[in-house]
C-alpha atoms as a PDB file:
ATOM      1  CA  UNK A   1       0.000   0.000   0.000  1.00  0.00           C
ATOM      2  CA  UNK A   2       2.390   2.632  -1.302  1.00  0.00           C
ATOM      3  CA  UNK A   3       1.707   6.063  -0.424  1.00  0.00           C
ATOM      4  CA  UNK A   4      -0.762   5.554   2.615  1.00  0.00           C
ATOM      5  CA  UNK A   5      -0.846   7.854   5.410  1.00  0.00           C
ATOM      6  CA  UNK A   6      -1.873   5.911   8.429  1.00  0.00           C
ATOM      7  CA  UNK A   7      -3.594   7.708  10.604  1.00  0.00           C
ATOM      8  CA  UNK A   8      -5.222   7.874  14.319  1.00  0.00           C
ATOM      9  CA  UNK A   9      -7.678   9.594  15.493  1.00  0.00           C
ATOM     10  CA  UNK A  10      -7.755  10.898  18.782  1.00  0.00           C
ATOM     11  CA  UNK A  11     -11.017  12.564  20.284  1.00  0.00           C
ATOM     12  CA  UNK A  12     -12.260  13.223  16.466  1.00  0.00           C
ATOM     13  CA  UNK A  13      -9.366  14.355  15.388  1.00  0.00           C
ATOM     14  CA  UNK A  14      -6.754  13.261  12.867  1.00  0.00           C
ATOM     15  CA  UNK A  15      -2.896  12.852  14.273  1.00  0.00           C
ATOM     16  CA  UNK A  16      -0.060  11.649  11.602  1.00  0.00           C
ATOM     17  CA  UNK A  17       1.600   8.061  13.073  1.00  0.00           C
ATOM     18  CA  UNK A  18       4.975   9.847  12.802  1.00  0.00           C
ATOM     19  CA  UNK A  19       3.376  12.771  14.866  1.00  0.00           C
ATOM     20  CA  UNK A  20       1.879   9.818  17.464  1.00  0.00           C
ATOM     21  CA  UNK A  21       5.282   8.466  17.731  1.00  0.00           C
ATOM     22  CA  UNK A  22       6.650  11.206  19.085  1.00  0.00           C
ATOM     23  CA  UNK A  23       8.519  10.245  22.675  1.00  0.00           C
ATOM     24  CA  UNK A  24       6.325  12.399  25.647  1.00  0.00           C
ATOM     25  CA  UNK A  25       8.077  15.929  26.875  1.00  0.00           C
ATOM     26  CA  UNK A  26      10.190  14.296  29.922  1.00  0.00           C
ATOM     27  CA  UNK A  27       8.283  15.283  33.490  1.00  0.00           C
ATOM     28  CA  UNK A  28       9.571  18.380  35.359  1.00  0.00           C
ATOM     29  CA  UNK A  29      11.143  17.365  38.947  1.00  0.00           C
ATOM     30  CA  UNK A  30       8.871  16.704  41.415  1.00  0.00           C
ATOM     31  CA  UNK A  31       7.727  19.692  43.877  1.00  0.00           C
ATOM     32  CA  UNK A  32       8.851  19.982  47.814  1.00  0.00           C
ATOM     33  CA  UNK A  33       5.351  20.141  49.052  1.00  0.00           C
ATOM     34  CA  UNK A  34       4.861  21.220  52.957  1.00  0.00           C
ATOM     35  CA  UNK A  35       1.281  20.618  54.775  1.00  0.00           C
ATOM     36  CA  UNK A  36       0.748  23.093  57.199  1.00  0.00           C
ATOM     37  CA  UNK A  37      -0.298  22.342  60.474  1.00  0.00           C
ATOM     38  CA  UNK A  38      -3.653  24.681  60.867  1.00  0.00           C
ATOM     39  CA  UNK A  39      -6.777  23.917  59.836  1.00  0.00           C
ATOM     40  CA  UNK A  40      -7.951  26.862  57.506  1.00  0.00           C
ATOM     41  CA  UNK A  41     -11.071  28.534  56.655  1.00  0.00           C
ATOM     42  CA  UNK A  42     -11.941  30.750  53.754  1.00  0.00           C
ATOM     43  CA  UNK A  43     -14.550  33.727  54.706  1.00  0.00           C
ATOM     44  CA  UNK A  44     -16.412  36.007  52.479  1.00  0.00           C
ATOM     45  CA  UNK A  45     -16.914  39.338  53.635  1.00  0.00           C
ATOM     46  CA  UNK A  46     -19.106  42.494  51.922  1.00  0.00           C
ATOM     47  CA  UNK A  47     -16.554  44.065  49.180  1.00  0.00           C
ATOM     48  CA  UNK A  48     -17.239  47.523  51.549  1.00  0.00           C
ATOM     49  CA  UNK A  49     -16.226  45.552  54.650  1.00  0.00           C
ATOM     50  CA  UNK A  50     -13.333  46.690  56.885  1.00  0.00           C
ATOM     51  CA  UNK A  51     -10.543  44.093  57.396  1.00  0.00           C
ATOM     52  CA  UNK A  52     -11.670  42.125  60.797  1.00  0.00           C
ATOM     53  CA  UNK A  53      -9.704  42.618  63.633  1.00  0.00           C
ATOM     54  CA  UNK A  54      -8.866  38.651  64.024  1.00  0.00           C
ATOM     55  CA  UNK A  55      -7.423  38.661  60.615  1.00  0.00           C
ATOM     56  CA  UNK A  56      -4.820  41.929  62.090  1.00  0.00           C
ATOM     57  CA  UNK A  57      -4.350  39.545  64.812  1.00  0.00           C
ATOM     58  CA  UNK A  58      -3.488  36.438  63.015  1.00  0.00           C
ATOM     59  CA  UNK A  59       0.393  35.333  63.446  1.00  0.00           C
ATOM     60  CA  UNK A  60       0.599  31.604  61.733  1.00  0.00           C
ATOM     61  CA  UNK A  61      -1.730  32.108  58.168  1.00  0.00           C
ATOM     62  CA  UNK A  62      -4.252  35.244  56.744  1.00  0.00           C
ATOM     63  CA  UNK A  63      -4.971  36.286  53.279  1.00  0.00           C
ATOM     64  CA  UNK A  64      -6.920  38.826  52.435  1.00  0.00           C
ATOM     65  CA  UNK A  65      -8.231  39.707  49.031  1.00  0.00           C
ATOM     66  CA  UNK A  66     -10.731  42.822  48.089  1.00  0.00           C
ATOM     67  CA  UNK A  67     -12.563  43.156  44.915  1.00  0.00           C
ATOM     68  CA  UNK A  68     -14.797  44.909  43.867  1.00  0.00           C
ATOM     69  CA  UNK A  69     -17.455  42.219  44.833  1.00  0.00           C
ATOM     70  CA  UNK A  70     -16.370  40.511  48.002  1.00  0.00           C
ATOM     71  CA  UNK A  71     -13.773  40.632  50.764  1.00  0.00           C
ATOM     72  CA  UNK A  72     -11.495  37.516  50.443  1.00  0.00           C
ATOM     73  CA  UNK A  73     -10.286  36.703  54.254  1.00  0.00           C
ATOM     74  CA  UNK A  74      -8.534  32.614  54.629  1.00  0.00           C
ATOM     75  CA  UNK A  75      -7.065  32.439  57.911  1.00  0.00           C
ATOM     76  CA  UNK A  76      -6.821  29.927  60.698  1.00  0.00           C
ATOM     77  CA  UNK A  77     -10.026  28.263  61.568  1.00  0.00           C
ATOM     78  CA  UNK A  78      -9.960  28.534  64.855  1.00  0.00           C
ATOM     79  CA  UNK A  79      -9.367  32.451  64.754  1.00  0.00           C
ATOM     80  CA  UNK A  80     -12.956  33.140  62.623  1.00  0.00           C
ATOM     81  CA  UNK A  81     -16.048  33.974  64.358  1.00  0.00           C
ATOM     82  CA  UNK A  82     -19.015  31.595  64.387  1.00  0.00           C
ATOM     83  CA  UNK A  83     -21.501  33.793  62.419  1.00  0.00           C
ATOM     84  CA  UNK A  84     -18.531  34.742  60.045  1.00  0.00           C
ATOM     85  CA  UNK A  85     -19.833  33.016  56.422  1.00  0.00           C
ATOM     86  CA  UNK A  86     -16.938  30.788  55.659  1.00  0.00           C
ATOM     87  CA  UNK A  87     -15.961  27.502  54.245  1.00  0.00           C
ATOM     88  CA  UNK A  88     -14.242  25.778  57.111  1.00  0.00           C
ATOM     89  CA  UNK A  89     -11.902  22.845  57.593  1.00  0.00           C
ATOM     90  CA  UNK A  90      -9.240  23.241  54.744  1.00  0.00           C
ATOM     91  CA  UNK A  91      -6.013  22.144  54.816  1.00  0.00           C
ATOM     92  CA  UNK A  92      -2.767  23.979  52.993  1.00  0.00           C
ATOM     93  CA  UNK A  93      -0.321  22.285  51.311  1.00  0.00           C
ATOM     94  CA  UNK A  94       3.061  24.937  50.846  1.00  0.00           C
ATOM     95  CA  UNK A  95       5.126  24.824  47.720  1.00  0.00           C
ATOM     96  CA  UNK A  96       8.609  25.095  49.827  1.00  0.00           C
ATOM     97  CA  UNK A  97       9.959  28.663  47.972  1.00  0.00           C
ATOM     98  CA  UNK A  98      10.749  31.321  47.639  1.00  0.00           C
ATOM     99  CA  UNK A  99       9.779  30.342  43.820  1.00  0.00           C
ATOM    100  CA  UNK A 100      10.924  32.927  40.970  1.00  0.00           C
ATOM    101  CA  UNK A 101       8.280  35.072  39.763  1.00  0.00           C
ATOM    102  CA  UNK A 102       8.540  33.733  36.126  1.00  0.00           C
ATOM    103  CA  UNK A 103       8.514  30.012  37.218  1.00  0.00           C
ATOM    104  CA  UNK A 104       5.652  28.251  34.570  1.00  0.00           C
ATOM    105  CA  UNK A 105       3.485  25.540  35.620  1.00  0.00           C
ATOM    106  CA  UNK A 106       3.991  25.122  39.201  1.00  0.00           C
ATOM    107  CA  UNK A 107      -0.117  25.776  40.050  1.00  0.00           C
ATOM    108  CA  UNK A 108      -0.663  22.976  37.208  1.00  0.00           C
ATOM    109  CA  UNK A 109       1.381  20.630  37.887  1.00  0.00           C
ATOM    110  CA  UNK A 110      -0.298  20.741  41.668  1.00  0.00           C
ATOM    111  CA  UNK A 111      -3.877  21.154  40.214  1.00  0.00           C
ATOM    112  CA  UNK A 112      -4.002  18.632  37.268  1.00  0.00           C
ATOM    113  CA  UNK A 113      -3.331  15.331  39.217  1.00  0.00           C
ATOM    114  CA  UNK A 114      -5.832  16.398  42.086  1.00  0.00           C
ATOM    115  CA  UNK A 115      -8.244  17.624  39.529  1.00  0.00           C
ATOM    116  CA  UNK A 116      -7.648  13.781  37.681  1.00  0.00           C
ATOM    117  CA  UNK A 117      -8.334  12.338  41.439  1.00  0.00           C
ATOM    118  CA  UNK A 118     -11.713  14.196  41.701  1.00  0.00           C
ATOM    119  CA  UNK A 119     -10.061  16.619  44.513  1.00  0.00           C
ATOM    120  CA  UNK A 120     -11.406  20.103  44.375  1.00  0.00           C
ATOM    121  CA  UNK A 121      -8.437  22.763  45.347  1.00  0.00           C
ATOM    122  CA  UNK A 122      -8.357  26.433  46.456  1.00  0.00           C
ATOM    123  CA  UNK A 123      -5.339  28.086  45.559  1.00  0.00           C
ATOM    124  CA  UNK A 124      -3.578  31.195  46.918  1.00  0.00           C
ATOM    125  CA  UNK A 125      -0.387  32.485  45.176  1.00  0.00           C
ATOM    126  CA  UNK A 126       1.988  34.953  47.330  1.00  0.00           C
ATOM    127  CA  UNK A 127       5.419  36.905  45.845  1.00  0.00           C
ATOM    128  CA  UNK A 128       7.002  34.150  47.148  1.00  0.00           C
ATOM    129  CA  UNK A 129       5.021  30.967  46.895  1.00  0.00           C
ATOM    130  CA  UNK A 130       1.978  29.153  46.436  1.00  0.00           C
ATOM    131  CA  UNK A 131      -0.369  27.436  48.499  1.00  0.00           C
ATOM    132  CA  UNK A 132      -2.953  24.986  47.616  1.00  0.00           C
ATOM    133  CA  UNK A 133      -5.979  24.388  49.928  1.00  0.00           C
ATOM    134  CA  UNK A 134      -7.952  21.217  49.881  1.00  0.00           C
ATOM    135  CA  UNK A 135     -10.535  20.289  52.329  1.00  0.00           C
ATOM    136  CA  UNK A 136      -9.381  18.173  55.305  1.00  0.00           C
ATOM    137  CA  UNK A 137     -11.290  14.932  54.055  1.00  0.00           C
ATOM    138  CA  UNK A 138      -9.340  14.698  50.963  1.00  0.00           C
ATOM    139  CA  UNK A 139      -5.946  15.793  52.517  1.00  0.00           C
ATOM    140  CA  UNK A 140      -4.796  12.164  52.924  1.00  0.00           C
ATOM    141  CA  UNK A 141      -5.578  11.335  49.511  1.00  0.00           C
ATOM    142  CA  UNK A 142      -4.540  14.018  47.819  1.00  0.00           C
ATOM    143  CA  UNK A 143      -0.714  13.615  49.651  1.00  0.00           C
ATOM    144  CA  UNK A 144      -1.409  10.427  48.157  1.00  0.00           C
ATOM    145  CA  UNK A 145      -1.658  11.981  44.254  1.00  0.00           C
ATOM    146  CA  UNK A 146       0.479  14.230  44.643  1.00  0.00           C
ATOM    147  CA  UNK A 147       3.396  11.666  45.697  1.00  0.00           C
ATOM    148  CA  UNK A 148       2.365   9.549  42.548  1.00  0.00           C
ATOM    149  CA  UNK A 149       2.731  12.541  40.720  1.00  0.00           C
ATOM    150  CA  UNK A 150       6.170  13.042  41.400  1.00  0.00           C
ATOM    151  CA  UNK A 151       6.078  15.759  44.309  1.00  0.00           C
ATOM    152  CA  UNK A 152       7.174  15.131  47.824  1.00  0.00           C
ATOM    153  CA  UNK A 153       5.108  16.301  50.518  1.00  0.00           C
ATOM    154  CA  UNK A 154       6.336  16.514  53.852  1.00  0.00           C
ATOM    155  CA  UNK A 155       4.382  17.065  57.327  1.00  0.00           C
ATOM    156  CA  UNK A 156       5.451  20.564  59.650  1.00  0.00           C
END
């Protein structure tokens, strides 16, 4: 059969067999991954809110984040009021950093394997790391992934 492309088809679309042969991109290194100790919860405040004196008064882990539609506030659980309107018992997991500024991929190559494992995230960037929340059901399983993955997650 001189002169016959063979081709596959992949999700409706046609790839060249040369083009399918084509060795996979080798992995990037595995990520130093640190869980924090604190359980975490992530509050939503009025955009017009003040910043809450417990977040001023937080000394282990606070973020705050205004918009122009809501006031941001993830801090330790244990530090938010009762009748604050929060998502509560999250866990962090650290990239260990500081991490340059122009570093690509470090969010995805956190998020896709949880994402693959059916683990919803929440992720906070800083200048000079990330942090990826997960809720404290899933924490065990997502150390899990993530080890699979490549990273190496270690306990504070």
């Amino acid at each position: 059969m001189k002169g016959l492309a063979l081709r596959i088809f992949l999700l409706g679309g046609a790839v060249s067999a040369a083009h399918a042969q084509t060795p996979p991109a080798p992995q990037r290194p595995g990520l130093q991954l640190e869980v924090l100790p604190d359980t975490l919860a992530i509050c939503r405040l009025p955009a017009d809110a003040p910043v809450p004196p417990w977040v001023a008064a937080a000394d282990r882990f606070a973020t705050v984040s205004r918009t122009k539609d809501e006031l941001s506030i993830t801090a330790v659980q244990s530090a938010v009021p009762a009748d604050v309107r929060c998502e509560r018992d999250y866990r962090a997991l650290r990239v260990r950093g500081p991490l340059p500024l122009n570093l690509i991929g470090v969010l995805a190559s956190i998020a896709g394997p949880l994402a693959d494992a059916g683990i919803s995230i929440f992720a906070i960037s800083t200048f000079d790391t990330d942090y990826v929340l997960v809720k404290g059901v899933d924490l065990e399983k997502a150390i899990a992934t993530l080890t699979r993955a490549g990273h190496h997650v270690t306990r504070l």
